[in-house]
N, C-alpha and C. Protein backbone atom coordinates (compact mmCIF):
# COMPACT_ATOMS: atom_id res chain seq x y z
N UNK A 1 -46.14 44.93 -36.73
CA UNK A 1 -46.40 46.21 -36.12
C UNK A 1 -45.47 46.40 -34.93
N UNK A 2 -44.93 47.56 -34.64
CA UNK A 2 -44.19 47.95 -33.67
C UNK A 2 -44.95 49.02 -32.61
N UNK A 3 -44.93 48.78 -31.48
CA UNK A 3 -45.23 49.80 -30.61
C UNK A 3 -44.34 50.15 -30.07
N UNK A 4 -44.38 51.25 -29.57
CA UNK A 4 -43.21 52.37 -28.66
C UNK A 4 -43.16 53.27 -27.28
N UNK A 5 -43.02 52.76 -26.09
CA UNK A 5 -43.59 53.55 -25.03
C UNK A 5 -42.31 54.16 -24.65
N UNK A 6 -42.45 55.76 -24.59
CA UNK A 6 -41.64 56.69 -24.32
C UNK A 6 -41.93 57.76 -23.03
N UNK A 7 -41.32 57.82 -22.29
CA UNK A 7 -41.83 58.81 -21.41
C UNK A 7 -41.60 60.07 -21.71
N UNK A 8 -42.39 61.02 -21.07
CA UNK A 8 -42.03 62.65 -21.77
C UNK A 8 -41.76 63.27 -20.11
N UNK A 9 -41.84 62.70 -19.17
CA UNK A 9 -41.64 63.12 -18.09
C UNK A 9 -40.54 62.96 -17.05
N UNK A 10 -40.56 63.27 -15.95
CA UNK A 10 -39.01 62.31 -15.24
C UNK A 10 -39.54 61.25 -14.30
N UNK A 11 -40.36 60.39 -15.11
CA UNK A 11 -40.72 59.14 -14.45
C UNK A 11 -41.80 59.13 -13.10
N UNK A 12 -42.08 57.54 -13.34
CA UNK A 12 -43.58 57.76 -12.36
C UNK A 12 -44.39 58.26 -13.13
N UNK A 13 -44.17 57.74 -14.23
CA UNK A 13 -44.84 57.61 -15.31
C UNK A 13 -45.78 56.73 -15.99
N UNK A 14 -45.60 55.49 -14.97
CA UNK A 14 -46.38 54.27 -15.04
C UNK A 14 -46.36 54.05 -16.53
N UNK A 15 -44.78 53.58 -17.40
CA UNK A 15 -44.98 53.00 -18.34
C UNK A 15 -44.71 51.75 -17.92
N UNK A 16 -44.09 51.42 -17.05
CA UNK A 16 -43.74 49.63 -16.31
C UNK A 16 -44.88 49.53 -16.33
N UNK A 17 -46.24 49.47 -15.95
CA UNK A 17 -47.48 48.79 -16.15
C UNK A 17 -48.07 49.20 -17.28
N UNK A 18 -47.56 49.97 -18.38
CA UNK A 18 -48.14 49.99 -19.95
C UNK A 18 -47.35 49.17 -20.46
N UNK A 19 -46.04 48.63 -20.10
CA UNK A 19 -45.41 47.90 -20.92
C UNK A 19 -45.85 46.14 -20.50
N UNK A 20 -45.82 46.13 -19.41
CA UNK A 20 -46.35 45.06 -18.67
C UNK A 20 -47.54 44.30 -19.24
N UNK A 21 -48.18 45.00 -19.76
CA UNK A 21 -49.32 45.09 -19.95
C UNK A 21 -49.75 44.74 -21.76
N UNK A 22 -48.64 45.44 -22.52
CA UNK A 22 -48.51 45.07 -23.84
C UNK A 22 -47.88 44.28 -24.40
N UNK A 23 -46.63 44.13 -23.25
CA UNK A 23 -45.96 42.97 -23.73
C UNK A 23 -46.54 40.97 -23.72
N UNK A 24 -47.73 41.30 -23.27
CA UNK A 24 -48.86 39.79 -23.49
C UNK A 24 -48.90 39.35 -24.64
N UNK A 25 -48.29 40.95 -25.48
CA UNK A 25 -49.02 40.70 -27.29
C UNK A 25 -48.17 40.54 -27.95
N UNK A 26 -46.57 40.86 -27.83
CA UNK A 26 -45.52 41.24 -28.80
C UNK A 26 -44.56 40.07 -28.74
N UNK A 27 -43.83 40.42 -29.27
CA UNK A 27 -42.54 39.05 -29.61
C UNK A 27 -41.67 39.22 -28.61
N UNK A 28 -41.10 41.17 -28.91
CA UNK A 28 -39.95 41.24 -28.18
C UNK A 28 -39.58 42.67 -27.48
N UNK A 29 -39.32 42.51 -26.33
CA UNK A 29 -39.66 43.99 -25.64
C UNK A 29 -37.60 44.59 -25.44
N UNK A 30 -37.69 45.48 -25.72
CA UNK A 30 -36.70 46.01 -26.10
C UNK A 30 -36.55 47.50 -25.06
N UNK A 31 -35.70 47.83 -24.25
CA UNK A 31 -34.81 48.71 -23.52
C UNK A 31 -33.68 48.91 -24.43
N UNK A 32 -34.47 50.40 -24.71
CA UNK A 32 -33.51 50.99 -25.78
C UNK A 32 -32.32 51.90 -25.24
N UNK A 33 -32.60 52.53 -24.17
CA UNK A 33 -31.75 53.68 -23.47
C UNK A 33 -32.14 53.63 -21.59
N UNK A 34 -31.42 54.24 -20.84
CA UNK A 34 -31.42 54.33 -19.84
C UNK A 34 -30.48 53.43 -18.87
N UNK A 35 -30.81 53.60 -17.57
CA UNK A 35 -29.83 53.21 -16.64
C UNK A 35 -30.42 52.67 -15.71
N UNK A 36 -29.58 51.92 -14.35
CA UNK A 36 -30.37 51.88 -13.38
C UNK A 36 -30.93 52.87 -11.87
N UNK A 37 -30.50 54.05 -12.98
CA UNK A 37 -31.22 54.79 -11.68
C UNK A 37 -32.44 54.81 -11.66
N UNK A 38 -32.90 54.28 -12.48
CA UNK A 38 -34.64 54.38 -11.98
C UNK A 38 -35.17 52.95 -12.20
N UNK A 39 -36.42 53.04 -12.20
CA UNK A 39 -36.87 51.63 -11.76
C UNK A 39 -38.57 51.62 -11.93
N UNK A 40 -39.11 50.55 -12.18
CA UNK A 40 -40.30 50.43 -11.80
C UNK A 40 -41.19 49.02 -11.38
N UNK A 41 -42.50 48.62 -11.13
CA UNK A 41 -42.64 47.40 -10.58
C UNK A 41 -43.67 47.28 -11.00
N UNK A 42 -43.56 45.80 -11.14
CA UNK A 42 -44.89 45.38 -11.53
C UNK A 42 -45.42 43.99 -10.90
N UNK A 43 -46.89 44.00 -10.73
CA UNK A 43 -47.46 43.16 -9.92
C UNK A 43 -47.81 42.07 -10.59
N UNK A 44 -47.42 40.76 -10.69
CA UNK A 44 -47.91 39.46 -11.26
C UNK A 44 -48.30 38.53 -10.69
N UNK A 45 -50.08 38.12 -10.55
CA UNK A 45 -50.41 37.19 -9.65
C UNK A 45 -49.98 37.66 -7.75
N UNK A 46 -50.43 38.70 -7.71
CA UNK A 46 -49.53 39.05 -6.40
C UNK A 46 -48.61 39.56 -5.87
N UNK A 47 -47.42 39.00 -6.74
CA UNK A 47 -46.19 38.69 -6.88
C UNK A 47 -45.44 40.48 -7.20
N UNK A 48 -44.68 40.52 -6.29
CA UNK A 48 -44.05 41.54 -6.62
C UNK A 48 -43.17 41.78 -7.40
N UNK A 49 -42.42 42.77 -8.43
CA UNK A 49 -41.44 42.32 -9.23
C UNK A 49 -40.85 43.63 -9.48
N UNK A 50 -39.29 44.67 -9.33
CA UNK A 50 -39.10 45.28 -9.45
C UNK A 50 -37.95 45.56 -10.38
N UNK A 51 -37.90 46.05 -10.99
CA UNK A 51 -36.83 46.37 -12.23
C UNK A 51 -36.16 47.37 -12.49
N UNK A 52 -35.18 47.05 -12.69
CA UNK A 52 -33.59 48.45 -13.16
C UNK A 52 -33.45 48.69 -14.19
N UNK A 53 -33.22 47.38 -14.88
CA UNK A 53 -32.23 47.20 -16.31
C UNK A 53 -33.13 46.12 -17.22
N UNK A 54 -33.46 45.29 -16.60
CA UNK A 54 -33.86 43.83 -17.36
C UNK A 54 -35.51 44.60 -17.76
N UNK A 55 -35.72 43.85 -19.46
CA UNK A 55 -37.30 44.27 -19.74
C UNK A 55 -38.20 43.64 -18.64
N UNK A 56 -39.44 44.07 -18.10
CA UNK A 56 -40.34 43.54 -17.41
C UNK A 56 -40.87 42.19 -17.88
N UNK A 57 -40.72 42.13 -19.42
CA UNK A 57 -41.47 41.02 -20.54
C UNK A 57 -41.12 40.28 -20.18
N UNK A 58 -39.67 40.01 -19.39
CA UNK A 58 -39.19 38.69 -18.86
C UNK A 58 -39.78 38.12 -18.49
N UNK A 59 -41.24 38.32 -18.09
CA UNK A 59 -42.37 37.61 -16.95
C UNK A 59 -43.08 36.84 -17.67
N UNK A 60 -43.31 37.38 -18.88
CA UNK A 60 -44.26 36.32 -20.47
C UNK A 60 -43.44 35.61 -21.08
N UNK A 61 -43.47 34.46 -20.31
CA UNK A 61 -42.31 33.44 -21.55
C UNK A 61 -42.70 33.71 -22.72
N UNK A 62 -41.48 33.39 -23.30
CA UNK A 62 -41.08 32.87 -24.48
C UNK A 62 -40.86 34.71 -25.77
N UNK A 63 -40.58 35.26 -24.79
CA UNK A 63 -40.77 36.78 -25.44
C UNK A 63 -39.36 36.65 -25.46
N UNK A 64 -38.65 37.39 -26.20
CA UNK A 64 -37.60 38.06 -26.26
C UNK A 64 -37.29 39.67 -25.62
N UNK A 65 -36.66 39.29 -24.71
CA UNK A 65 -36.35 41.32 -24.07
C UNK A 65 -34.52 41.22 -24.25
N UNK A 66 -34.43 42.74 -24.53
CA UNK A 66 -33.21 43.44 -25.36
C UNK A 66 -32.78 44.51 -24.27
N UNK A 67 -32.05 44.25 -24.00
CA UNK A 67 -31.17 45.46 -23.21
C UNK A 67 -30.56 46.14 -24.42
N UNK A 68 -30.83 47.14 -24.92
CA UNK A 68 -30.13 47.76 -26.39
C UNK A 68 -28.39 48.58 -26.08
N UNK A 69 -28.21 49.11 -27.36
CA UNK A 69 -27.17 49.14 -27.03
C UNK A 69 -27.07 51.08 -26.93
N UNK A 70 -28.36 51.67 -26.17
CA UNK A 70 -28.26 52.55 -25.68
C UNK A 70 -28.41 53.03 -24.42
N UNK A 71 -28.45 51.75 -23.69
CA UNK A 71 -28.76 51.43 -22.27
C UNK A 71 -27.20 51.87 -21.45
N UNK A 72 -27.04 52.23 -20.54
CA UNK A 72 -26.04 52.17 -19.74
C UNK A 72 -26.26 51.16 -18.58
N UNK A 73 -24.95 50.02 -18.55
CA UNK A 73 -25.33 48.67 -17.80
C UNK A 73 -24.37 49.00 -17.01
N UNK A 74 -24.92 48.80 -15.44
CA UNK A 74 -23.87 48.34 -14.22
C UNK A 74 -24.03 46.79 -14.14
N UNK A 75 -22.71 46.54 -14.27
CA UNK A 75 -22.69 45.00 -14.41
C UNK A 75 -23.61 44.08 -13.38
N UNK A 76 -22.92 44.86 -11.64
CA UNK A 76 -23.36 44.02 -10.81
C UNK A 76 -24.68 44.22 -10.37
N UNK A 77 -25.03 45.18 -11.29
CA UNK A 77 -26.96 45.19 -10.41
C UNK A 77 -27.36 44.85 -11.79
N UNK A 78 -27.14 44.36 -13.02
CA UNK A 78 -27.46 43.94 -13.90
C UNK A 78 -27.84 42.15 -13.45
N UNK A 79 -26.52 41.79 -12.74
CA UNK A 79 -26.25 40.44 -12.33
C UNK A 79 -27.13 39.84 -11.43
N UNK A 80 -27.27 41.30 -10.26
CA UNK A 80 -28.24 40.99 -8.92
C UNK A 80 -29.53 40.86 -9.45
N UNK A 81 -29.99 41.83 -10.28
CA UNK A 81 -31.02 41.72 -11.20
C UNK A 81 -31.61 40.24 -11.80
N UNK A 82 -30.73 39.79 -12.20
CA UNK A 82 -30.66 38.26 -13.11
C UNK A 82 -30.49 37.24 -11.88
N UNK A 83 -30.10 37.16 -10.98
CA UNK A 83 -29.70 36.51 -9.51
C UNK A 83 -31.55 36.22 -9.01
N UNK A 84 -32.06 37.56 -8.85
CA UNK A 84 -33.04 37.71 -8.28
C UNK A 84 -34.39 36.63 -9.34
N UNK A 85 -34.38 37.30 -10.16
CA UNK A 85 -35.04 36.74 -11.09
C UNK A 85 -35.48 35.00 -11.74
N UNK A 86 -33.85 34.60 -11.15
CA UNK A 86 -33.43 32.98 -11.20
C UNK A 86 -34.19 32.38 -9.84
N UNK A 87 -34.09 32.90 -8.74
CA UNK A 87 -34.12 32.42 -7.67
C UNK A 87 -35.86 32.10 -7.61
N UNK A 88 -36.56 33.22 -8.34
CA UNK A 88 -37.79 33.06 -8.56
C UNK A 88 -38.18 32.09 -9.69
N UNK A 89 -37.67 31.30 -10.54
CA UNK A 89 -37.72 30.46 -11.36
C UNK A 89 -38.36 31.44 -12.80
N UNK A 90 -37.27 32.41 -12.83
CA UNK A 90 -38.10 33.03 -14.17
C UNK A 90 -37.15 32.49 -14.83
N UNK A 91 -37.38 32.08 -16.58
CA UNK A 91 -37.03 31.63 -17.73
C UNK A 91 -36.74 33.34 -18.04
N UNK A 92 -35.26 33.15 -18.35
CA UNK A 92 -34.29 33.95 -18.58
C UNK A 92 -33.73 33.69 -20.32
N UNK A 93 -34.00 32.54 -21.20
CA UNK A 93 -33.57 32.28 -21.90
C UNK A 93 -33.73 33.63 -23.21
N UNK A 94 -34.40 34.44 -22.89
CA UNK A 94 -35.27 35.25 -23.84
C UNK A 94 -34.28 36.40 -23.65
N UNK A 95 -33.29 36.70 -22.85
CA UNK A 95 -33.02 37.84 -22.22
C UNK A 95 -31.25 38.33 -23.23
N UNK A 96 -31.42 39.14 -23.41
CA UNK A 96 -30.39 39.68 -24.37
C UNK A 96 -29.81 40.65 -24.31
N UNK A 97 -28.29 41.12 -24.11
CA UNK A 97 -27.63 42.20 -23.58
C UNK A 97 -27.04 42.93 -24.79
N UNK A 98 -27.14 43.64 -25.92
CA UNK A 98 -26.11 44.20 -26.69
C UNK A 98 -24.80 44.65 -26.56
N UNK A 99 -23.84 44.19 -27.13
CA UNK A 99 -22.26 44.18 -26.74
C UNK A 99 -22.17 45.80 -26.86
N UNK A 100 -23.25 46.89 -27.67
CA UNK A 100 -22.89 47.85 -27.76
C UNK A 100 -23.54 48.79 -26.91
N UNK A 101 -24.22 48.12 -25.88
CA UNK A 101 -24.05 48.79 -24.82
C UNK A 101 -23.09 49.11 -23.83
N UNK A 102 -23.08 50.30 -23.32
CA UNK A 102 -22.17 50.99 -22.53
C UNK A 102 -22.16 50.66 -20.80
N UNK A 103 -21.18 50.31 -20.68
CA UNK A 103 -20.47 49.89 -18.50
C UNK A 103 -20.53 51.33 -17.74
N UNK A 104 -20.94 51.01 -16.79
CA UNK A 104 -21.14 51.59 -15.95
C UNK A 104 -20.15 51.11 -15.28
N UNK A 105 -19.00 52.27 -14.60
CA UNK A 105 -17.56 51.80 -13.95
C UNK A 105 -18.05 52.03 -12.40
N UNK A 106 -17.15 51.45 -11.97
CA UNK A 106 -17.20 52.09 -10.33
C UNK A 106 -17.02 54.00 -10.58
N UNK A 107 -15.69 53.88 -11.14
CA UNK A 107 -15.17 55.38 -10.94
C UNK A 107 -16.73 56.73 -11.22
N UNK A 108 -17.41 55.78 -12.45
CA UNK A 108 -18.35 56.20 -12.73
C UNK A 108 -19.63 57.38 -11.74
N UNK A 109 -19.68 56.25 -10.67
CA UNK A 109 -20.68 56.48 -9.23
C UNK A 109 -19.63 57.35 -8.53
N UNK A 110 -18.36 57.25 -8.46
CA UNK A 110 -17.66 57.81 -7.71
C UNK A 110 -17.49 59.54 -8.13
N UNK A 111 -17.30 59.26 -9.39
CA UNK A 111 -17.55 60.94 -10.34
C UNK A 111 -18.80 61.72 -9.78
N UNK A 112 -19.74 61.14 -10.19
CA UNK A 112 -21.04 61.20 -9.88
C UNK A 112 -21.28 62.14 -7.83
N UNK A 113 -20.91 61.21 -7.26
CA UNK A 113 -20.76 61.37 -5.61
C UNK A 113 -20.27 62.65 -5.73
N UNK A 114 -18.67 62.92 -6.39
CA UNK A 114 -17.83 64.37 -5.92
C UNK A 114 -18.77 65.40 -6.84
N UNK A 115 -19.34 65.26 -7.85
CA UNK A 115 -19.89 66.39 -8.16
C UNK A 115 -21.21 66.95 -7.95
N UNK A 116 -22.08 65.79 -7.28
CA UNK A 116 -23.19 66.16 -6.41
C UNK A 116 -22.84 66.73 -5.65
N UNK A 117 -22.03 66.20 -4.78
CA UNK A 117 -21.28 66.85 -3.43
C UNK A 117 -20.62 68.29 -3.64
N UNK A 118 -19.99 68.77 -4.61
CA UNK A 118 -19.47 69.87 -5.07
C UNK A 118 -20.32 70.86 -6.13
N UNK A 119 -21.74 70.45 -5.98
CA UNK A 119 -22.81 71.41 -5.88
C UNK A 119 -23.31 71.97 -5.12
N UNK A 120 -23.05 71.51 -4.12
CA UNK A 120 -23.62 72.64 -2.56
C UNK A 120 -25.23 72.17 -2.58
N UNK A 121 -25.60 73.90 -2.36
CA UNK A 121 -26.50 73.87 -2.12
C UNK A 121 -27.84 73.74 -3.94
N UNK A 122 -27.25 73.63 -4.91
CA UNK A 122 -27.57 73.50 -5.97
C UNK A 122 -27.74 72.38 -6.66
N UNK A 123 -26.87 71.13 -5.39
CA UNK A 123 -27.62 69.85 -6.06
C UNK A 123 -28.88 69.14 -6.72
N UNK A 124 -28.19 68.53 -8.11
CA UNK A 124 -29.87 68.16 -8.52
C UNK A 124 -30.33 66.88 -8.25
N UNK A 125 -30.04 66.00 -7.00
CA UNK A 125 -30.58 64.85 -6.48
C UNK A 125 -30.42 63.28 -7.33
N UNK A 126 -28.85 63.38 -7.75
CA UNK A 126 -28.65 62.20 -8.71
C UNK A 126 -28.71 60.84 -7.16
N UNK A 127 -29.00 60.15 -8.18
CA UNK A 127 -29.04 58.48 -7.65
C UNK A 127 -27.68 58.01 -7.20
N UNK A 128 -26.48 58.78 -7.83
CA UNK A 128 -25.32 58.35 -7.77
C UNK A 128 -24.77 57.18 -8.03
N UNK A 129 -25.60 56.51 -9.28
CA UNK A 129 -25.54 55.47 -9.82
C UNK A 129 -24.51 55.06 -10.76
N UNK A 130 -24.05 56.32 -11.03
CA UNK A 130 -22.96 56.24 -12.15
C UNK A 130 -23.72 56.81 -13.87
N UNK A 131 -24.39 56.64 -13.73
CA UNK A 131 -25.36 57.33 -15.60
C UNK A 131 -24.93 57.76 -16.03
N UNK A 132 -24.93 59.23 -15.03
CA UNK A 132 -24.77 60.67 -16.27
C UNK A 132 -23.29 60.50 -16.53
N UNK A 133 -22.46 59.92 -15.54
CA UNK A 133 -20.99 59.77 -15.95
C UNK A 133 -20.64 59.10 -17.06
N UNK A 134 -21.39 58.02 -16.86
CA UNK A 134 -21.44 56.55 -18.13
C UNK A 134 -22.10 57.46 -19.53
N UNK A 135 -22.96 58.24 -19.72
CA UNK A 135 -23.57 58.54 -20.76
C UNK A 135 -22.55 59.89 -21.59
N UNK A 136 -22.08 60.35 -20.19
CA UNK A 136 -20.87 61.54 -20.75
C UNK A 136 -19.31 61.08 -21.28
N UNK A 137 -19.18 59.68 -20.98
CA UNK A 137 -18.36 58.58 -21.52
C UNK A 137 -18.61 57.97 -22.93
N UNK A 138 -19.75 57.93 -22.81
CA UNK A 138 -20.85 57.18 -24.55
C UNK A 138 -20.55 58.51 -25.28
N UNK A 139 -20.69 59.88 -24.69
CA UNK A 139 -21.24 60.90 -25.96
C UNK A 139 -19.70 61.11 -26.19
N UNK A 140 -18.66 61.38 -25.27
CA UNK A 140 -17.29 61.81 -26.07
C UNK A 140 -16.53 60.62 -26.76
N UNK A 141 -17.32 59.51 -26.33
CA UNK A 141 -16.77 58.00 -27.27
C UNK A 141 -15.90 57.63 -26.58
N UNK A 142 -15.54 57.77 -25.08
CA UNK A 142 -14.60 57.13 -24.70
C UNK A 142 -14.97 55.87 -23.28
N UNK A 143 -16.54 55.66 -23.63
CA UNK A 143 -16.87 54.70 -22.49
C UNK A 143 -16.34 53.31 -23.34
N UNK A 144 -16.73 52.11 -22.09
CA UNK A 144 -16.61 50.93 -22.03
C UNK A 144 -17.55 50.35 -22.33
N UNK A 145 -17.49 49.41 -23.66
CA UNK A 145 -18.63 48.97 -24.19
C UNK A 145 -18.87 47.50 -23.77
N UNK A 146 -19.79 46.72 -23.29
CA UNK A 146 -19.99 45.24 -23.39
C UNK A 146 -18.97 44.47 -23.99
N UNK A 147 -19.17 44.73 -25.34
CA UNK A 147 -17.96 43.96 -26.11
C UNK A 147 -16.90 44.76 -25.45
N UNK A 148 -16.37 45.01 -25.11
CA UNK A 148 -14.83 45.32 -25.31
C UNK A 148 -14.44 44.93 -23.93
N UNK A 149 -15.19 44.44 -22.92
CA UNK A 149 -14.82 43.03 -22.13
C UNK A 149 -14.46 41.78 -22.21
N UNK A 150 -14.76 41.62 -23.43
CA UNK A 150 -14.41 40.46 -24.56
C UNK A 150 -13.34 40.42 -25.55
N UNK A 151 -12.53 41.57 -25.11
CA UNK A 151 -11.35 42.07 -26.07
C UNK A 151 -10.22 42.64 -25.30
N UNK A 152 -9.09 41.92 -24.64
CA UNK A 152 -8.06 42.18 -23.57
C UNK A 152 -7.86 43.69 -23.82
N UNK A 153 -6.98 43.47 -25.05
CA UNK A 153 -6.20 44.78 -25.66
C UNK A 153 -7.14 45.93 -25.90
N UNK A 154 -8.19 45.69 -26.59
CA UNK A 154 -9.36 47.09 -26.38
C UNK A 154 -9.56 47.78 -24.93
N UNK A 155 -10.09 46.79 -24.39
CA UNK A 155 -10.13 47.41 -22.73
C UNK A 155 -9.02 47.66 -22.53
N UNK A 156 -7.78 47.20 -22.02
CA UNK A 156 -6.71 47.93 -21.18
C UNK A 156 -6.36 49.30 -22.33
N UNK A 157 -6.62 49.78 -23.37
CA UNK A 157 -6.18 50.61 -24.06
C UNK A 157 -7.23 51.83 -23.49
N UNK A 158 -8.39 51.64 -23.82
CA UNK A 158 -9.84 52.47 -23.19
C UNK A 158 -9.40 52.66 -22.06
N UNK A 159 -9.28 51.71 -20.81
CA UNK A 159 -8.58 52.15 -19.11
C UNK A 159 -7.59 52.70 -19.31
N UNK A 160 -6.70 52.93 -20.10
CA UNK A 160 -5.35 53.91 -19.94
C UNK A 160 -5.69 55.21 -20.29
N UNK A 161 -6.57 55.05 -21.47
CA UNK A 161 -7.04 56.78 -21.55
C UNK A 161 -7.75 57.52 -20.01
């Protein structure tokens, strides 16, 4: 059986504590899409725990969690993410990145910055995380995929476009 928690709203949605919560039961919790502009937390034993990118399930050994490959990943808060997580002695072994997920560039956040900024007074309050840049990169097919960090000549060909 598969379950599926989707939000229909713009978050603060309290599915981080529906997922939290279901993932006690399942094999493998899976982040199918999104970025790290948003976030949510969840409380374990006390314990505070806040999340970007990485499934929450990370907290129930022996689960498998999937960063899919519709996620948009910033490497280094992906990393800080996984940094944080180690330092707390979480078992990471479960944790899985799809090569066909899409990078989040610097230039990305930087796009992001000039065109908030060059909305005036009509800004719509981005995170300036880089996303909507990274996701407008995924839809014309010309972002940077996981794998293709793993492939000299792919990447420097993708950075020249």
């Amino acid at each position: 059986m598969n379950t599926v928690v989707v939000g229909t709203q713009w978050g603060d949605e309290g599915k981080g504590r529906v997922i939290d919560f279901l993932s006690r039961e399942v094999d493998a919790i899976v982040r199918f899409q999104g970025g790290s502009n948003a976030g949510h937390t969840v409380v374990v034993d006390g314990e505070i725990f806040v999340f970007h990118l990485v499934p929450s399930g990370i907290l129930h050994p022996g689960k498998s969690c999937i960063i899919g490959n519709g996620a948009v990943v910033d490497p280094a808060g992906l990393l800080a993410e996984i940094e944080a997580l180690q330092r707390r002695n979480i078992d990471l072994k479960g944790l899985r990145l799809s090569s066909s997920a899409h990078i989040v560039m610097p230039y990305h956040k930087e796009i992001e910055k000039i065109e908030e900024k060059q909305r005036g007074k009509k800004k719509i309050g981005t995170t300036k995380k880089g996303v909507g840049p990274a996701y407008t990169d995924k839809i014309a097919r010309r972002g940077i995929r996981v794998g293709d960090l793993l492939n000299e000549k792919v990447l420097a060909e993708k950075l020249e476009v």
